[in-house]
C-alpha atoms as a PDB file:
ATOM      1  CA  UNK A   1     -12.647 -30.370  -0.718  1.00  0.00           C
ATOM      2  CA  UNK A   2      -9.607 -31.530   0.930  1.00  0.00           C
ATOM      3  CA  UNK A   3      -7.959 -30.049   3.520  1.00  0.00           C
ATOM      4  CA  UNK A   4      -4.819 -29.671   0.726  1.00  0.00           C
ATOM      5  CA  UNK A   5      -7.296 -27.536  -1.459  1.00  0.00           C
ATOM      6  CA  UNK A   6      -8.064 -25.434   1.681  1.00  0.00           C
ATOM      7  CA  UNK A   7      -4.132 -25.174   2.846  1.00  0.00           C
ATOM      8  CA  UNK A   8      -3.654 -24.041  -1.046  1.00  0.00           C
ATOM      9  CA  UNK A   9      -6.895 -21.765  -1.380  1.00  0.00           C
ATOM     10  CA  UNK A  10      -5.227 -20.425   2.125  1.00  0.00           C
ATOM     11  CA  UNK A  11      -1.997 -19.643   0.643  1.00  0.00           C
ATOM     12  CA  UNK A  12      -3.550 -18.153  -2.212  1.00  0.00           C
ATOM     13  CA  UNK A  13      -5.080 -15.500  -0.207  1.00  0.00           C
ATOM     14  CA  UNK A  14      -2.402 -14.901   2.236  1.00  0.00           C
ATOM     15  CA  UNK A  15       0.008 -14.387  -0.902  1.00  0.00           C
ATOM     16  CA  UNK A  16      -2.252 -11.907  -2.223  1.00  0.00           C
ATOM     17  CA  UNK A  17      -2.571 -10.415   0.855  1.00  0.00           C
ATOM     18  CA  UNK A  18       1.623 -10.768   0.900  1.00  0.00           C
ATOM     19  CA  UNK A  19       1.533  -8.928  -2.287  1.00  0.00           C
ATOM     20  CA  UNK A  20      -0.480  -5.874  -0.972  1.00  0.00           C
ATOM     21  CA  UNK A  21       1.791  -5.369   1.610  1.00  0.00           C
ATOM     22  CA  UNK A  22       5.040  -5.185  -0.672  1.00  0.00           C
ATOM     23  CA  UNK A  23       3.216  -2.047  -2.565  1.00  0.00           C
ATOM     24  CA  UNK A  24       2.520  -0.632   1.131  1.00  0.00           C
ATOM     25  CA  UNK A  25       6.610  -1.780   2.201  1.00  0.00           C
ATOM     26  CA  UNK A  26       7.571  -0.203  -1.649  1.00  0.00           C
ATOM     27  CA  UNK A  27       5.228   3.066  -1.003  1.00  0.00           C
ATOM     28  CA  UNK A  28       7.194   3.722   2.840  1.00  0.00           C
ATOM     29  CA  UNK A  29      10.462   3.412   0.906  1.00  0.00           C
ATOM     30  CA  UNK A  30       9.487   5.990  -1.511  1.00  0.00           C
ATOM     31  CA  UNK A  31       7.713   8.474   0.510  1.00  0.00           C
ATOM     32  CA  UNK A  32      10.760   8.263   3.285  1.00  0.00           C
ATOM     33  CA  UNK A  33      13.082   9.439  -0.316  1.00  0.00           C
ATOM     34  CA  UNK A  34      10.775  12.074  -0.824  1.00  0.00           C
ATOM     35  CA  UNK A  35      10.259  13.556   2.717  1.00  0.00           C
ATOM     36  CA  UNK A  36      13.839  13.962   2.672  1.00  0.00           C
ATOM     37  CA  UNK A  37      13.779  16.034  -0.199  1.00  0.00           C
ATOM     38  CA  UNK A  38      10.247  17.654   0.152  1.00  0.00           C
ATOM     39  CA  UNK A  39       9.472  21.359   0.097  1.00  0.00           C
ATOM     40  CA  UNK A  40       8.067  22.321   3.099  1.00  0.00           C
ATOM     41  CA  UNK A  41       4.002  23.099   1.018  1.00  0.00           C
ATOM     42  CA  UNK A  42       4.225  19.376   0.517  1.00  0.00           C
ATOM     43  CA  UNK A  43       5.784  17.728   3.327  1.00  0.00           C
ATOM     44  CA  UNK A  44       2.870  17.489   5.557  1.00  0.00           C
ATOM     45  CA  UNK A  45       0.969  15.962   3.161  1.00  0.00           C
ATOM     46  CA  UNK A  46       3.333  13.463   2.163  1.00  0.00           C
ATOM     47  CA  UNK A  47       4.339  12.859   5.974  1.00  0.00           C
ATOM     48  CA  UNK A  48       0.919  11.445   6.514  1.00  0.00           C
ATOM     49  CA  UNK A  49       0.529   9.662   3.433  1.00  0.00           C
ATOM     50  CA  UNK A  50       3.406   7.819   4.656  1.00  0.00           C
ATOM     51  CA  UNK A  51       2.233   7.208   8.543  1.00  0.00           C
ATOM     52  CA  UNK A  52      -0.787   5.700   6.719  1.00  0.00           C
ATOM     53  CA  UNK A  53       0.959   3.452   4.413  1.00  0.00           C
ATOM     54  CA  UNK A  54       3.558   2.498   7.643  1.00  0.00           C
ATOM     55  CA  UNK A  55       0.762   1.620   9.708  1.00  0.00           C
ATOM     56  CA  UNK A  56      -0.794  -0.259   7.015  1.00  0.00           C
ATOM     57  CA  UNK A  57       1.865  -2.130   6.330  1.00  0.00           C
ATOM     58  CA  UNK A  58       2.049  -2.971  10.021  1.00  0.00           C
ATOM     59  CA  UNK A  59      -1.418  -4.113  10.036  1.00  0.00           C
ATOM     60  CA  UNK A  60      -1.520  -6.498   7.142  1.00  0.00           C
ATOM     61  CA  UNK A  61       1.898  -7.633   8.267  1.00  0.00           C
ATOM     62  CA  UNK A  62       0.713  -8.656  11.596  1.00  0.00           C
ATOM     63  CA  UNK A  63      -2.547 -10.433  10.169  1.00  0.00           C
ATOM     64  CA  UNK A  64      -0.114 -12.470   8.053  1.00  0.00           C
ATOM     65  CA  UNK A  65       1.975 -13.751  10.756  1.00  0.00           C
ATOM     66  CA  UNK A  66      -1.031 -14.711  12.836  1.00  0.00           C
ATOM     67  CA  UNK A  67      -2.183 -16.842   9.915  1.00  0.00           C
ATOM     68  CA  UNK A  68       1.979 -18.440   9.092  1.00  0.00           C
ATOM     69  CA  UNK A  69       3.148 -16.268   6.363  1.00  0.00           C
ATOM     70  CA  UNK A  70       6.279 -14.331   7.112  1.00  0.00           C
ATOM     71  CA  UNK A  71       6.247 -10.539   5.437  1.00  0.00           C
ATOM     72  CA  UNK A  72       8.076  -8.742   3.153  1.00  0.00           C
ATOM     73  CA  UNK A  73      10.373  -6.709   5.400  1.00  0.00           C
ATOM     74  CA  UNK A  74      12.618  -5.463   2.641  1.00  0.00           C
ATOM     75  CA  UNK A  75       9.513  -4.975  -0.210  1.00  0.00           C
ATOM     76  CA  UNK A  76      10.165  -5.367  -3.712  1.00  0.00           C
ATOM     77  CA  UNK A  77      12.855  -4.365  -6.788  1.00  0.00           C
ATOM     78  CA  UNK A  78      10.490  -1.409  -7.085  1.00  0.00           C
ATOM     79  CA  UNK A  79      11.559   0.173  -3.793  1.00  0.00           C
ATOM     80  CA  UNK A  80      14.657   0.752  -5.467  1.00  0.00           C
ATOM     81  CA  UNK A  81      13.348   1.968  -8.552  1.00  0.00           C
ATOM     82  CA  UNK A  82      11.064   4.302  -6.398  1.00  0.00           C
ATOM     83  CA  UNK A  83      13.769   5.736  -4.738  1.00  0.00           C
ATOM     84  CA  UNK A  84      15.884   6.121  -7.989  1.00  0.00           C
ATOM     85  CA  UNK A  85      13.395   8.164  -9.419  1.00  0.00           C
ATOM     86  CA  UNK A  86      12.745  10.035  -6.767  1.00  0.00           C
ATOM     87  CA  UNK A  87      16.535  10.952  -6.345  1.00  0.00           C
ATOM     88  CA  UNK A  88      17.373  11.570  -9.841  1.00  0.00           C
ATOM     89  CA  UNK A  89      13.979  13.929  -9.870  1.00  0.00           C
ATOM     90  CA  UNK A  90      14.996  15.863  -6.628  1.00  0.00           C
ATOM     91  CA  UNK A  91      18.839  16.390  -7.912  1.00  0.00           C
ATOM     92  CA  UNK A  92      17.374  17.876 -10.734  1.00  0.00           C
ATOM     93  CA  UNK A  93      14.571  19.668  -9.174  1.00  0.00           C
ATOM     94  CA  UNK A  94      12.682  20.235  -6.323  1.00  0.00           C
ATOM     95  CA  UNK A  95      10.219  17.776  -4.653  1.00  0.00           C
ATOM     96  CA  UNK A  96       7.311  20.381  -4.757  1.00  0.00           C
ATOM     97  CA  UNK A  97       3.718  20.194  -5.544  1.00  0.00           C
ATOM     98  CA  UNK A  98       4.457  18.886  -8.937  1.00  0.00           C
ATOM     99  CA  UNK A  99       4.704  15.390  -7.813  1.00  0.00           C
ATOM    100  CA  UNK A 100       1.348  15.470  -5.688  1.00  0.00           C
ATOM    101  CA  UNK A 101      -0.548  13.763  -9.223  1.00  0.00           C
ATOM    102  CA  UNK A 102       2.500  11.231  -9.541  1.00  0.00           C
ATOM    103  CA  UNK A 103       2.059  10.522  -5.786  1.00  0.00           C
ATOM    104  CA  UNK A 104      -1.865  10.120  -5.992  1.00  0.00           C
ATOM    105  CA  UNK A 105      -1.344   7.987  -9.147  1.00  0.00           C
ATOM    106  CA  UNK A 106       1.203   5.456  -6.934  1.00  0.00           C
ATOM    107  CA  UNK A 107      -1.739   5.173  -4.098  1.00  0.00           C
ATOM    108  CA  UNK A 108      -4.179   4.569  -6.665  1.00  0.00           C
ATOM    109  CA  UNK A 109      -2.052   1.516  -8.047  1.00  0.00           C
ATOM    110  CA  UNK A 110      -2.187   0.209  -4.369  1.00  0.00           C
ATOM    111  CA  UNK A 111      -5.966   0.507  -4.584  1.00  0.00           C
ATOM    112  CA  UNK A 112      -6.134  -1.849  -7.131  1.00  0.00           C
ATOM    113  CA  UNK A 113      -3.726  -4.135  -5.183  1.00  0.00           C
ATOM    114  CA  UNK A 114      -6.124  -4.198  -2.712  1.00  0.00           C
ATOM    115  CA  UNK A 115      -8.893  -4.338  -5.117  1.00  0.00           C
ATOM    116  CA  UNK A 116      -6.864  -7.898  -6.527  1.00  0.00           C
ATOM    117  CA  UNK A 117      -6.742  -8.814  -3.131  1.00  0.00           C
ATOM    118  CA  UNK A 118     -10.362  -8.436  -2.596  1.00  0.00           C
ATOM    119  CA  UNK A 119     -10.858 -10.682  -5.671  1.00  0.00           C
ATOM    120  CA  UNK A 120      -8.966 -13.436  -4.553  1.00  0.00           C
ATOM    121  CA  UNK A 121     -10.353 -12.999  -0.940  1.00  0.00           C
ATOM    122  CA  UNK A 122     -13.826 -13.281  -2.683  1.00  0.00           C
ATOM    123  CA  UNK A 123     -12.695 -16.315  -5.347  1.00  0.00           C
ATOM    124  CA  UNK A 124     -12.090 -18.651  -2.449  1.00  0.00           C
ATOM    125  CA  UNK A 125     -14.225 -17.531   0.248  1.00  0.00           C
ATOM    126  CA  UNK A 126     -16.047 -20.803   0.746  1.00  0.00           C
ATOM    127  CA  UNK A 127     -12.532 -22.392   1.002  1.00  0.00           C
ATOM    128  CA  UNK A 128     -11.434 -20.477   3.989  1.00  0.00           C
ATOM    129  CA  UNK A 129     -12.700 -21.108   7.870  1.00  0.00           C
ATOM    130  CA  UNK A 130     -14.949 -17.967   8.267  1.00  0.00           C
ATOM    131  CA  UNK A 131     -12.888 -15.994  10.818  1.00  0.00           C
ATOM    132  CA  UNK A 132      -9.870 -15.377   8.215  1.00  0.00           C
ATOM    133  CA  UNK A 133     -12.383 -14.612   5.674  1.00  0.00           C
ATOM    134  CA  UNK A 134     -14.046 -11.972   7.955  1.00  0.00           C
ATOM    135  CA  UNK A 135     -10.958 -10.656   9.312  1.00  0.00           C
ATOM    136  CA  UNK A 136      -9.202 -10.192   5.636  1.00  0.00           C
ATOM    137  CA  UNK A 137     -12.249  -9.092   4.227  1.00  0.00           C
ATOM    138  CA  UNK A 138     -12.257  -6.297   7.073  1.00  0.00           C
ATOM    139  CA  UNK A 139      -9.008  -5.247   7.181  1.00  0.00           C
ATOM    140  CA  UNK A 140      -8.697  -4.910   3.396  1.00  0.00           C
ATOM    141  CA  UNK A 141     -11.908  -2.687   2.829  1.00  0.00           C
ATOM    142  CA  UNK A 142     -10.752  -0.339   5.808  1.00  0.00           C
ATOM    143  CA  UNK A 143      -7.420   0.573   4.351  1.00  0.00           C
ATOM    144  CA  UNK A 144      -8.928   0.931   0.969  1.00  0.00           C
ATOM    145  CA  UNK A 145     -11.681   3.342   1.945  1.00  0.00           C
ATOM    146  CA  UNK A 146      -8.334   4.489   3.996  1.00  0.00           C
ATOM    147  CA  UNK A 147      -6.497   5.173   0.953  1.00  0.00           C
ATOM    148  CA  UNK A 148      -9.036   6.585  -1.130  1.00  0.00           C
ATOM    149  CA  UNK A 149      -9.474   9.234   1.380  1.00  0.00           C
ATOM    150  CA  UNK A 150      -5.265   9.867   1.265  1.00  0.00           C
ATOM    151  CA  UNK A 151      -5.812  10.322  -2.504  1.00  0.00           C
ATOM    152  CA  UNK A 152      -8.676  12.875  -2.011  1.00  0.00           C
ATOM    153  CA  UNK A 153      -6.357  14.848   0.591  1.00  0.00           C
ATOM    154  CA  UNK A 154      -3.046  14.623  -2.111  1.00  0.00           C
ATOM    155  CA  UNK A 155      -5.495  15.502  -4.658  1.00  0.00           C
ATOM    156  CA  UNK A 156      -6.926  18.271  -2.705  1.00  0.00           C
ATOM    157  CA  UNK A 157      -3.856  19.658  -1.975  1.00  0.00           C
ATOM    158  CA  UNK A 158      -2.528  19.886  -5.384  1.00  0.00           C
ATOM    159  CA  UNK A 159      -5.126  21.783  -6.209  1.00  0.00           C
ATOM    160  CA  UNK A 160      -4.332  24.297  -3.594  1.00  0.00           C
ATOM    161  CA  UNK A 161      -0.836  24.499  -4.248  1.00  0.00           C
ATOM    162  CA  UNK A 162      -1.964  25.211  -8.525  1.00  0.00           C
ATOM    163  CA  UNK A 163      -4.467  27.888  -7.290  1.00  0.00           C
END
């Protein structure tokens, strides 16, 4: 393999990884919306869904830029979009318990960005020197066991809040 093919199977990775973080940068943008507009039976809940996104977004930021890719500071098209809806719902009615399942459904979709991630982490592992591979491949499983634990607590609380 040249060291082209390993610069490319780098980039690869790193744009996955870049891809992951615009859900996280999208997710922030969204949750700050609907903190503003929260009831107070959610807001906790959706306060530290957010400081878990933030910081995650931090993290894989900072591993990018220690291996030359610049971040996504802005995100994506979809942070508008998320913060459409999210007006349009609140001006119309409040941001209550109702949109816990919407909410849980949006960290799930980042679960499978990190799950694509994973894939292409995996796909060209013998490509890339061992210490990126270890460090993606630990960083990436952490905040998805991180996130499937946020999902359990919006999940959770939804249920108390229907109860």
């Amino acid at each position: 393999m040249t060291i082209e093919d390993i610069h490319d199977k780098t980039a690869e990775v790193l744009n996955s990884i870049g891809d992951t973080h615009i859900a996280l940068i999208d997710a922030v943008h969204g949750y700050d919306v609907m903190l503003e507009k929260a009831e107070p039976e959610i807001h906790e809940v959706l306060k530290t869904t957010r400081q878990t996104t933030a910081r995650q977004a931090a993290e894989l930021a900072k591993f990018l830029m220690a291996h030359g890719k610049h971040p996504s500071e802005d995100g994506s098209f979809m942070s508008a979009v998320h913060e459409g809806v999210v007006r349009t719902r609140a001006f119309f009615t409040d941001i209550d318990g109702d949109v816990l399942p919407a909410v849980a459904d949006g960290e799930r979709r980042i679960v499978s960005s990190y799950d694509d991630a994973l894939e292409t982490l995996a796909d060209n592992m013998k490509s890339l020197p061992r210490d990126t591979f270890d460090q993606a491949h630990t960083l990436l499983i952490k905040h998805r066991a991180e996130i499937e634990e946020v999902v359990r607590k919006v999940d959770s609380r939804h249920h108390v809040l229907e109860d």
